[in-house]
C-alpha atoms as a PDB file:
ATOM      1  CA  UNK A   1     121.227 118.774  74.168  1.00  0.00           C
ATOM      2  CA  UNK A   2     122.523 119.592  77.864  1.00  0.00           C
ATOM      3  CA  UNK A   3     118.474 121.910  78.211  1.00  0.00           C
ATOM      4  CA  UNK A   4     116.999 118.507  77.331  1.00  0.00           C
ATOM      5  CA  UNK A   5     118.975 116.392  79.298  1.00  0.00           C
ATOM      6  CA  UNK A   6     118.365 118.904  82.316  1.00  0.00           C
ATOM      7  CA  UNK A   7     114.576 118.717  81.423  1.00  0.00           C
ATOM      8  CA  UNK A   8     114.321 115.073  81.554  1.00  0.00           C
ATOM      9  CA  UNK A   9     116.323 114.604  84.627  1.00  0.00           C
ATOM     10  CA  UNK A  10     113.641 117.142  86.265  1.00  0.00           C
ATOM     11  CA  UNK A  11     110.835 115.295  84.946  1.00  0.00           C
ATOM     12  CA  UNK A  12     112.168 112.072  86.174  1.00  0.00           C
ATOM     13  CA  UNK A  13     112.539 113.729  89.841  1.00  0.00           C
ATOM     14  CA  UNK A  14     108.982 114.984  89.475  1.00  0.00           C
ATOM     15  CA  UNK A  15     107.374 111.704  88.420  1.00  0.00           C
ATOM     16  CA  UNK A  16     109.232 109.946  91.912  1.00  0.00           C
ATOM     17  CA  UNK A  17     107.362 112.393  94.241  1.00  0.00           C
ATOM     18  CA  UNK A  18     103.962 111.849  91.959  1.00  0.00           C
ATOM     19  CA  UNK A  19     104.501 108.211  92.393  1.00  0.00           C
ATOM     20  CA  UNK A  20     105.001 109.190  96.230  1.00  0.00           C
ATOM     21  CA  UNK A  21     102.110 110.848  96.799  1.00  0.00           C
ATOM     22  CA  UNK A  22     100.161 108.669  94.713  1.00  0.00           C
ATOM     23  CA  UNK A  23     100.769 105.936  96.802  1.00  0.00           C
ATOM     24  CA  UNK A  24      99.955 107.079  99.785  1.00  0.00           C
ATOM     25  CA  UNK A  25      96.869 108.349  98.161  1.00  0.00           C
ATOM     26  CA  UNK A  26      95.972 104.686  97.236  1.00  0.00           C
ATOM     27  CA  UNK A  27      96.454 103.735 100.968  1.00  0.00           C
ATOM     28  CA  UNK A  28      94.281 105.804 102.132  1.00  0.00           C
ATOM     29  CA  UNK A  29      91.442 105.105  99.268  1.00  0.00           C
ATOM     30  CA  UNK A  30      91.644 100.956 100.117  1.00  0.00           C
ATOM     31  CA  UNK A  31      91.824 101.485 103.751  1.00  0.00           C
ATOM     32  CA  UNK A  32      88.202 101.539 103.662  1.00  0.00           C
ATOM     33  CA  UNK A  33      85.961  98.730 103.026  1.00  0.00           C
ATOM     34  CA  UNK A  34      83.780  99.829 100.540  1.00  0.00           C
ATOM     35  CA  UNK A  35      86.393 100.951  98.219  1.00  0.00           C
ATOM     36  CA  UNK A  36      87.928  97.426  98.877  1.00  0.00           C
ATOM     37  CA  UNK A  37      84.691  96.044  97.854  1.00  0.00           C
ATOM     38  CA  UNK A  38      84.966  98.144  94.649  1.00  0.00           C
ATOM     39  CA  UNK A  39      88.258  96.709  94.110  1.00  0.00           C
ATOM     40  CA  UNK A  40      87.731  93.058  94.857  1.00  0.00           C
ATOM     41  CA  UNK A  41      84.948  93.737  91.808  1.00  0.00           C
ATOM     42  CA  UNK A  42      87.007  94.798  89.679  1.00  0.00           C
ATOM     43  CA  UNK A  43      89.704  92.912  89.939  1.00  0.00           C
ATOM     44  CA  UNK A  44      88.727  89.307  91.678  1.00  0.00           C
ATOM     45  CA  UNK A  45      92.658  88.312  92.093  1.00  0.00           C
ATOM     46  CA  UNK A  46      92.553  91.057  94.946  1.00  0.00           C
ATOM     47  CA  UNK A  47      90.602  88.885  97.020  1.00  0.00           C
ATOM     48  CA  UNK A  48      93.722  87.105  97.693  1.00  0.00           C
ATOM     49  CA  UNK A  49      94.661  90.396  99.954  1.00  0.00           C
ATOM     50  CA  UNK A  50      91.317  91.363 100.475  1.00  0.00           C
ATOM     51  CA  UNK A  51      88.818  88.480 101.774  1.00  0.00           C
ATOM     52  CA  UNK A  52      85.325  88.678 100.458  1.00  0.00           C
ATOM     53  CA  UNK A  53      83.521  87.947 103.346  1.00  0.00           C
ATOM     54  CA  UNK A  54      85.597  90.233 105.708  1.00  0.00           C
ATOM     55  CA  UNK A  55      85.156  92.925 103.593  1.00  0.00           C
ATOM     56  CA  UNK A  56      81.118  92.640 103.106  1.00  0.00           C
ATOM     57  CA  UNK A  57      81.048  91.979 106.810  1.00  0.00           C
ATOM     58  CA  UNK A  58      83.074  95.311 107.420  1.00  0.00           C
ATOM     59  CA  UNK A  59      81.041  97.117 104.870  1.00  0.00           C
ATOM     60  CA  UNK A  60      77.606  95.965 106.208  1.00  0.00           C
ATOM     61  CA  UNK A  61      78.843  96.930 109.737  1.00  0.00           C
ATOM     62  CA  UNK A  62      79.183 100.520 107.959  1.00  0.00           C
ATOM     63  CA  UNK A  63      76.143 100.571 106.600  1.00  0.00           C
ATOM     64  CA  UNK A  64      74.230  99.333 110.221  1.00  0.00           C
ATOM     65  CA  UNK A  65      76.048 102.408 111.873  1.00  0.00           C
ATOM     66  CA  UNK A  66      75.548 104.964 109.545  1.00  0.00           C
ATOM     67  CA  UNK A  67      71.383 103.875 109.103  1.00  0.00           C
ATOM     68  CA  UNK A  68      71.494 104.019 112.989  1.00  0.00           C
ATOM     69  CA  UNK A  69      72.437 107.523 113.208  1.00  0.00           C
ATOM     70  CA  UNK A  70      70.122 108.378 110.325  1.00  0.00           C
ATOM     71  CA  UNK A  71      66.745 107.222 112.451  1.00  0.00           C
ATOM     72  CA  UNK A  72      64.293 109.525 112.063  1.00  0.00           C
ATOM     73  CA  UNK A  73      63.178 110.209 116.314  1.00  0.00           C
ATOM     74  CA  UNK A  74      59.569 111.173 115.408  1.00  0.00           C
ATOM     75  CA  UNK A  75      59.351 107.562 114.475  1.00  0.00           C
ATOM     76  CA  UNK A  76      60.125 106.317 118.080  1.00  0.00           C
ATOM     77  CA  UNK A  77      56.996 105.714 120.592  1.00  0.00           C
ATOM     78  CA  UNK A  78      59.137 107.244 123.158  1.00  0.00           C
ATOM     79  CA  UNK A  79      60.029 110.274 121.766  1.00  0.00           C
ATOM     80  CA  UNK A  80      60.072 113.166 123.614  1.00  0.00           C
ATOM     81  CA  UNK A  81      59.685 116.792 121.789  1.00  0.00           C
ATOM     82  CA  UNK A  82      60.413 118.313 125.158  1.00  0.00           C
ATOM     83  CA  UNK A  83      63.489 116.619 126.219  1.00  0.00           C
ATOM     84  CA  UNK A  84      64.770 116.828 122.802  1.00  0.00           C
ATOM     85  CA  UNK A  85      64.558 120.915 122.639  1.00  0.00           C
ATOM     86  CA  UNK A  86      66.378 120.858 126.015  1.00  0.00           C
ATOM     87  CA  UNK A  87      69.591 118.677 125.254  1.00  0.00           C
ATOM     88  CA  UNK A  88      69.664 119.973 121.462  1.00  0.00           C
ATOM     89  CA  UNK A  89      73.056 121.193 120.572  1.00  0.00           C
ATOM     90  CA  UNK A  90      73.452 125.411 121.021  1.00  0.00           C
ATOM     91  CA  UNK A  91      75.587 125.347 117.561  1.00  0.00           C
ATOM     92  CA  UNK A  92      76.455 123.355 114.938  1.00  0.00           C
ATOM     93  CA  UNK A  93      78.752 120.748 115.230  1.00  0.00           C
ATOM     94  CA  UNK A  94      82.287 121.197 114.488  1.00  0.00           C
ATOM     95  CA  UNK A  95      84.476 119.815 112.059  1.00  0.00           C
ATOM     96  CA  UNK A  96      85.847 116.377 112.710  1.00  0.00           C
ATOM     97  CA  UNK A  97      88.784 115.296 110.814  1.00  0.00           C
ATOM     98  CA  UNK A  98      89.194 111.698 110.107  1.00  0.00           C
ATOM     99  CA  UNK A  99      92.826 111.259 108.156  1.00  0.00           C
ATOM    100  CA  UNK A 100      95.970 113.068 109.256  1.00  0.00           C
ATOM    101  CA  UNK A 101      95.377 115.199 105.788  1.00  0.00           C
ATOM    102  CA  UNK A 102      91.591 116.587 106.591  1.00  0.00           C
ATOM    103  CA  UNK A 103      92.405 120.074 107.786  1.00  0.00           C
ATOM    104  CA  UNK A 104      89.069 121.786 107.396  1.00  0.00           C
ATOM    105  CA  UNK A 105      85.881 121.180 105.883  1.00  0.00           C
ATOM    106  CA  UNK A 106      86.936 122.074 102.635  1.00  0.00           C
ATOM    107  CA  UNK A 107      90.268 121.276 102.763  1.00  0.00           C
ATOM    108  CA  UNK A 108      91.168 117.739 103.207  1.00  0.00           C
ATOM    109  CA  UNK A 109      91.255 113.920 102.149  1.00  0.00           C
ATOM    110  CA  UNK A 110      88.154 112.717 103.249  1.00  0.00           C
ATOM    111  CA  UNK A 111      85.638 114.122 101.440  1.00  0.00           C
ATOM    112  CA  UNK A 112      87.140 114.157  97.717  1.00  0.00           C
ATOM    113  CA  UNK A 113      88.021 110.578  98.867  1.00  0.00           C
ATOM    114  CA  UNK A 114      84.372 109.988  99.157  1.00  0.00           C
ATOM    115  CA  UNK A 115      83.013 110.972  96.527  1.00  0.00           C
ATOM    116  CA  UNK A 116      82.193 109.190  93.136  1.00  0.00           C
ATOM    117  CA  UNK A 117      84.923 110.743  91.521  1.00  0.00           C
ATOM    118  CA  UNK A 118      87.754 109.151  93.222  1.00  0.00           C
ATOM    119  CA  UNK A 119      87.165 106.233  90.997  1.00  0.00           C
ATOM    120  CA  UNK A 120      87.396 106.058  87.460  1.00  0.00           C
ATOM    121  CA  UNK A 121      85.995 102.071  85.587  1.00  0.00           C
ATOM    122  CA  UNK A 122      86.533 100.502  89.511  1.00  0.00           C
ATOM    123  CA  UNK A 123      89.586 101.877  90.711  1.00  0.00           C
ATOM    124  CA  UNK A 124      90.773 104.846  92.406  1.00  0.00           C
ATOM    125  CA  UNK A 125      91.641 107.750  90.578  1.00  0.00           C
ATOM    126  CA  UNK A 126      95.444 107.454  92.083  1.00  0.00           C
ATOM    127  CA  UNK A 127      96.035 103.909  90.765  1.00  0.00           C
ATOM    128  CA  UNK A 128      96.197 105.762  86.844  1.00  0.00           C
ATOM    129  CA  UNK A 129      98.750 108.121  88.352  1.00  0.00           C
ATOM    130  CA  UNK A 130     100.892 105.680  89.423  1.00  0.00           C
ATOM    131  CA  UNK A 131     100.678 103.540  86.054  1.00  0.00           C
ATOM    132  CA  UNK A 132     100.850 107.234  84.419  1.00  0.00           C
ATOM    133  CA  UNK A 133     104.159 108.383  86.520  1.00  0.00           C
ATOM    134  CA  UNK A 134     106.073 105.066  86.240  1.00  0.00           C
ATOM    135  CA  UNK A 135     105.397 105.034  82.297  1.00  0.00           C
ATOM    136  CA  UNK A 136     107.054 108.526  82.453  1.00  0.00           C
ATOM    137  CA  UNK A 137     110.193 107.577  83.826  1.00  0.00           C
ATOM    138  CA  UNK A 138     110.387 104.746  81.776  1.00  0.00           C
ATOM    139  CA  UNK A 139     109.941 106.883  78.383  1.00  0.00           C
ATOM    140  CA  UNK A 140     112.735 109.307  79.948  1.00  0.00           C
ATOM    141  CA  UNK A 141     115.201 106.367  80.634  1.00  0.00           C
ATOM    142  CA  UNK A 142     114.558 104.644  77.034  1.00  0.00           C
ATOM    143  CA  UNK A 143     115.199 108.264  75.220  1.00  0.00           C
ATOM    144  CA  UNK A 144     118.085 109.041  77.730  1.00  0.00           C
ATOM    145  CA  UNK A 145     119.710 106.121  76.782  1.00  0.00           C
ATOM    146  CA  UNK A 146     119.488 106.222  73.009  1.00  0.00           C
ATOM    147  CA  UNK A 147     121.643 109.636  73.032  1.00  0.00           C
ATOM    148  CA  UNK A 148     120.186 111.314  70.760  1.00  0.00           C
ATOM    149  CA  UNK A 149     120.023 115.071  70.466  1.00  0.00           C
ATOM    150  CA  UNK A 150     116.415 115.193  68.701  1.00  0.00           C
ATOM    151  CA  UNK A 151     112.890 114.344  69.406  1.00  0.00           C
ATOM    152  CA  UNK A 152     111.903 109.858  68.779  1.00  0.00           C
ATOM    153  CA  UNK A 153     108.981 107.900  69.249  1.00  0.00           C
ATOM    154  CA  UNK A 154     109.703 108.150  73.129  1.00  0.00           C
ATOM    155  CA  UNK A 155     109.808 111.862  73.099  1.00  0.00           C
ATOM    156  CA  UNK A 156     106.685 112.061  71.394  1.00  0.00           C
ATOM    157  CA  UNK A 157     105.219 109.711  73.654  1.00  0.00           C
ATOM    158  CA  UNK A 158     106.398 111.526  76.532  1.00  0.00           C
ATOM    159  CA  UNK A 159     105.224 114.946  75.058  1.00  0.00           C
ATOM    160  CA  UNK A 160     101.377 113.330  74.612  1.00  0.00           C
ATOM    161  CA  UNK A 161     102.038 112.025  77.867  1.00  0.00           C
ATOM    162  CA  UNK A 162     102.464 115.493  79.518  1.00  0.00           C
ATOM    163  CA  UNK A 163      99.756 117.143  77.970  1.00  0.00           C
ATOM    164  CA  UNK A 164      97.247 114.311  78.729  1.00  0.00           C
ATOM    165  CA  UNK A 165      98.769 114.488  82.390  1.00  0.00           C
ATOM    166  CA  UNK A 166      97.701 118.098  82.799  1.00  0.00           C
ATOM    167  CA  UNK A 167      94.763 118.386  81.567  1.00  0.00           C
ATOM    168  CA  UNK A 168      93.781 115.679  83.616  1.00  0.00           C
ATOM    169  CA  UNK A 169      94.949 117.276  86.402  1.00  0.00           C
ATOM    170  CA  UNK A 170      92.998 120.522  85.817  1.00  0.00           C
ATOM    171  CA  UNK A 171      89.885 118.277  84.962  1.00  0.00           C
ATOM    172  CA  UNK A 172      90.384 116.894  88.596  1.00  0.00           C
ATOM    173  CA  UNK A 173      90.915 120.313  90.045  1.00  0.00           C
ATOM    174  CA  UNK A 174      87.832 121.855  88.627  1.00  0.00           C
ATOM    175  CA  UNK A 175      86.185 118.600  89.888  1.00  0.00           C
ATOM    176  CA  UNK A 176      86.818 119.559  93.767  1.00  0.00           C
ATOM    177  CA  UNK A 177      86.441 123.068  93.270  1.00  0.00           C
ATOM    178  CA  UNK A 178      82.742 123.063  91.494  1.00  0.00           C
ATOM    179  CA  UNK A 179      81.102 119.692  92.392  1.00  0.00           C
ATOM    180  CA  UNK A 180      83.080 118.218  95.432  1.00  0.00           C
ATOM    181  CA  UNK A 181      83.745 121.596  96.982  1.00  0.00           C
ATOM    182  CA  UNK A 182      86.276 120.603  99.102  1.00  0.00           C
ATOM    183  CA  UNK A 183      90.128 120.045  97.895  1.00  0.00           C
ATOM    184  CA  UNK A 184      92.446 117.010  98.698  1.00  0.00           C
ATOM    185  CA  UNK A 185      96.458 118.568  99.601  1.00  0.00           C
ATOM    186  CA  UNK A 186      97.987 115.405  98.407  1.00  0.00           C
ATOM    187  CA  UNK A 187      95.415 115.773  95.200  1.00  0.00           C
ATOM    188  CA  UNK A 188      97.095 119.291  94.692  1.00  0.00           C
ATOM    189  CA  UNK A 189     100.280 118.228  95.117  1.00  0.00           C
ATOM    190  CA  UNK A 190     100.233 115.518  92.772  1.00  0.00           C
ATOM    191  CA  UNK A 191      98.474 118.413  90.320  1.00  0.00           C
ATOM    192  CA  UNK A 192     101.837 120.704  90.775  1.00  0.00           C
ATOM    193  CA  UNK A 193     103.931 118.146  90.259  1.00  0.00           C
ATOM    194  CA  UNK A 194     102.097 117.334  86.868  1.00  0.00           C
ATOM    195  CA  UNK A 195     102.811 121.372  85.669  1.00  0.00           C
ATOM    196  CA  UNK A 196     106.234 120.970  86.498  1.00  0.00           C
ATOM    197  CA  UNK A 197     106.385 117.876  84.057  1.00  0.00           C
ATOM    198  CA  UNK A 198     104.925 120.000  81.326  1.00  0.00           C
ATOM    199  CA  UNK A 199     106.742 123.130  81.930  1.00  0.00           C
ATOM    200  CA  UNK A 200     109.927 120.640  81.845  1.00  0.00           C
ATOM    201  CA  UNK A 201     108.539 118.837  78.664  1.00  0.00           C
ATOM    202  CA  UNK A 202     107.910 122.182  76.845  1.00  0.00           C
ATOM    203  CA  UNK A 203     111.006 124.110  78.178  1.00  0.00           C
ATOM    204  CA  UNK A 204     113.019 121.449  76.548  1.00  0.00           C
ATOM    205  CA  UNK A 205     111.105 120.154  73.845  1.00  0.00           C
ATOM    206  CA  UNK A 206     108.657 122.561  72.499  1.00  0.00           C
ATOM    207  CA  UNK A 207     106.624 121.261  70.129  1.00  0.00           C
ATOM    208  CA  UNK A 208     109.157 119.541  68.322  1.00  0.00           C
ATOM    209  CA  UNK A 209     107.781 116.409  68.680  1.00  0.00           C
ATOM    210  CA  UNK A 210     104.848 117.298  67.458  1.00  0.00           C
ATOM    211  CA  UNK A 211     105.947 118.902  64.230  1.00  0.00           C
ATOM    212  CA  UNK A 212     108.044 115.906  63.777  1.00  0.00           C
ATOM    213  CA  UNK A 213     105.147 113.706  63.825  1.00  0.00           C
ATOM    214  CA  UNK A 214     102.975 115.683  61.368  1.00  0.00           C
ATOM    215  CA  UNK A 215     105.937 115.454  58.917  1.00  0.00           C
ATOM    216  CA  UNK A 216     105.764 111.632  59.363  1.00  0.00           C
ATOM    217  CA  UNK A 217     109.515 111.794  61.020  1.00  0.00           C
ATOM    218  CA  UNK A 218     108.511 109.781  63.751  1.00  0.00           C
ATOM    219  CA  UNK A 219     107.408 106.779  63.235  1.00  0.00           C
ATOM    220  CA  UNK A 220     108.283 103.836  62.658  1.00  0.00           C
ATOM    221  CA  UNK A 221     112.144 104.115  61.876  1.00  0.00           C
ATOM    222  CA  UNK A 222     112.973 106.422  64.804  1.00  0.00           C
ATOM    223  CA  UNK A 223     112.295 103.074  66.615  1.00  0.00           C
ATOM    224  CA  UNK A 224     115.253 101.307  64.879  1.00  0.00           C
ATOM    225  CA  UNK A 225     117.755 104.065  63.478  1.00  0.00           C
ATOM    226  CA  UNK A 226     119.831 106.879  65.316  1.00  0.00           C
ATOM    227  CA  UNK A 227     119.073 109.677  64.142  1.00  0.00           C
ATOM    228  CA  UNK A 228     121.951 112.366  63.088  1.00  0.00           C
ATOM    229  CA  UNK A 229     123.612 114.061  65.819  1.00  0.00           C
ATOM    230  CA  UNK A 230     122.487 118.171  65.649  1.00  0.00           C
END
């Protein structure tokens, strides 16, 4: 009983600094426009924070900047192959970071951020772990407070939970690794703190839960009667 409790109150801990870093991660994700615009889309009652027509003004000022540094010169009557040779760079530019997080090319915010991954149905991959974290805790206080020595409904829910949580997280890590190429630190965090949560669940759980839910032990009375102390 005192291993579980122990567990629980680690996995509580652990779900806070998700919820942490998940929320700065969402910061970051709506501080630009076009994600903004992916929000308002999804949900319309954002626009109340978000004002259509800013945004599509901001996000059409994005798009005029980034065509204008796409222009192809050849196209340009006054283009000059000569003067172009002479002021061309002598390397290749260097890295530029553009959040507080982007550390290298490969390592930072940025360019995960970017990329058509950081959203899953219209919002950003971070809003689930915040939903995902926060239904955590809430499992651990419900079970916590029964005071019961074996596994419930909320156990069980909390055991799918974890395993649903991880894999996740390695889906996301193989993700930057093979077709972003380029890893996210707060991304990485948020992926240890998800193995802690499963080490914790199975350290003090095993698969208990699970067994008890193939034997039918679960539901639905574990929702109304205590069961035995063990």
């Amino acid at each position: 009983m005192k291993k579980r409790m122990i567990s629980l109150a680690l996995m509580s801990i652990l779900s806070s600094i998700g919820i942490y870093t998940s929320l700065h991660l969402v910061q970051l994700h709506y501080s630009k426009p076009k994600h903004q615009l992916n929000l308002i889309n999804t949900l319309q009652f954002m626009e109340k924070w978000y004002p259509r027509y800013q945004v599509e003004e901001e996000v059409e000022k994005q798009n005029n900047l980034s065509d204008a540094n796409t222009v192809n010169p050849f196209d340009s009557s006054d283009f000059n192959p000569y003067d172009a040779a002479m002021n061309a760079p002598a390397a290749p530019e260097k890295f530029v970071p553009q959040t507080g997080c982007d550390i290298s090319e490969h390592f930072g915010c940025t360019r995960p951020d970017d990329s058509k991954y950081s959203e899953i149905a219209g919002l950003a991959v971070s809003v689930y772990g915040i939903i995902g974290y926060i239904l955590l805790i809430g499992l651990v206080i419900i079970h916590a407070a029964r005071r019961i020595s074996r596994s419930d409904v909320f156990v069980f829910m909390l055991w799918v939970g974890a395993w649903l949580g991880i894999l996740f997280s390695i889906y996301l890590t193989v993700v930057e690794a093979f077709f972003i190429k380029s890893f996210c630190p707060y991304c990485l965090v948020s992926a240890a703190v998800m193995l802690g949560i499963f080490i914790c669940m199975i350290a003090g759980f095993g698969f208990e839960p699970l067994r008890m839910f193939l034997r039918g032990e679960i539901f639905p009375t574990s929702l109304f009667i205590k069961k035995k102390q063990s």
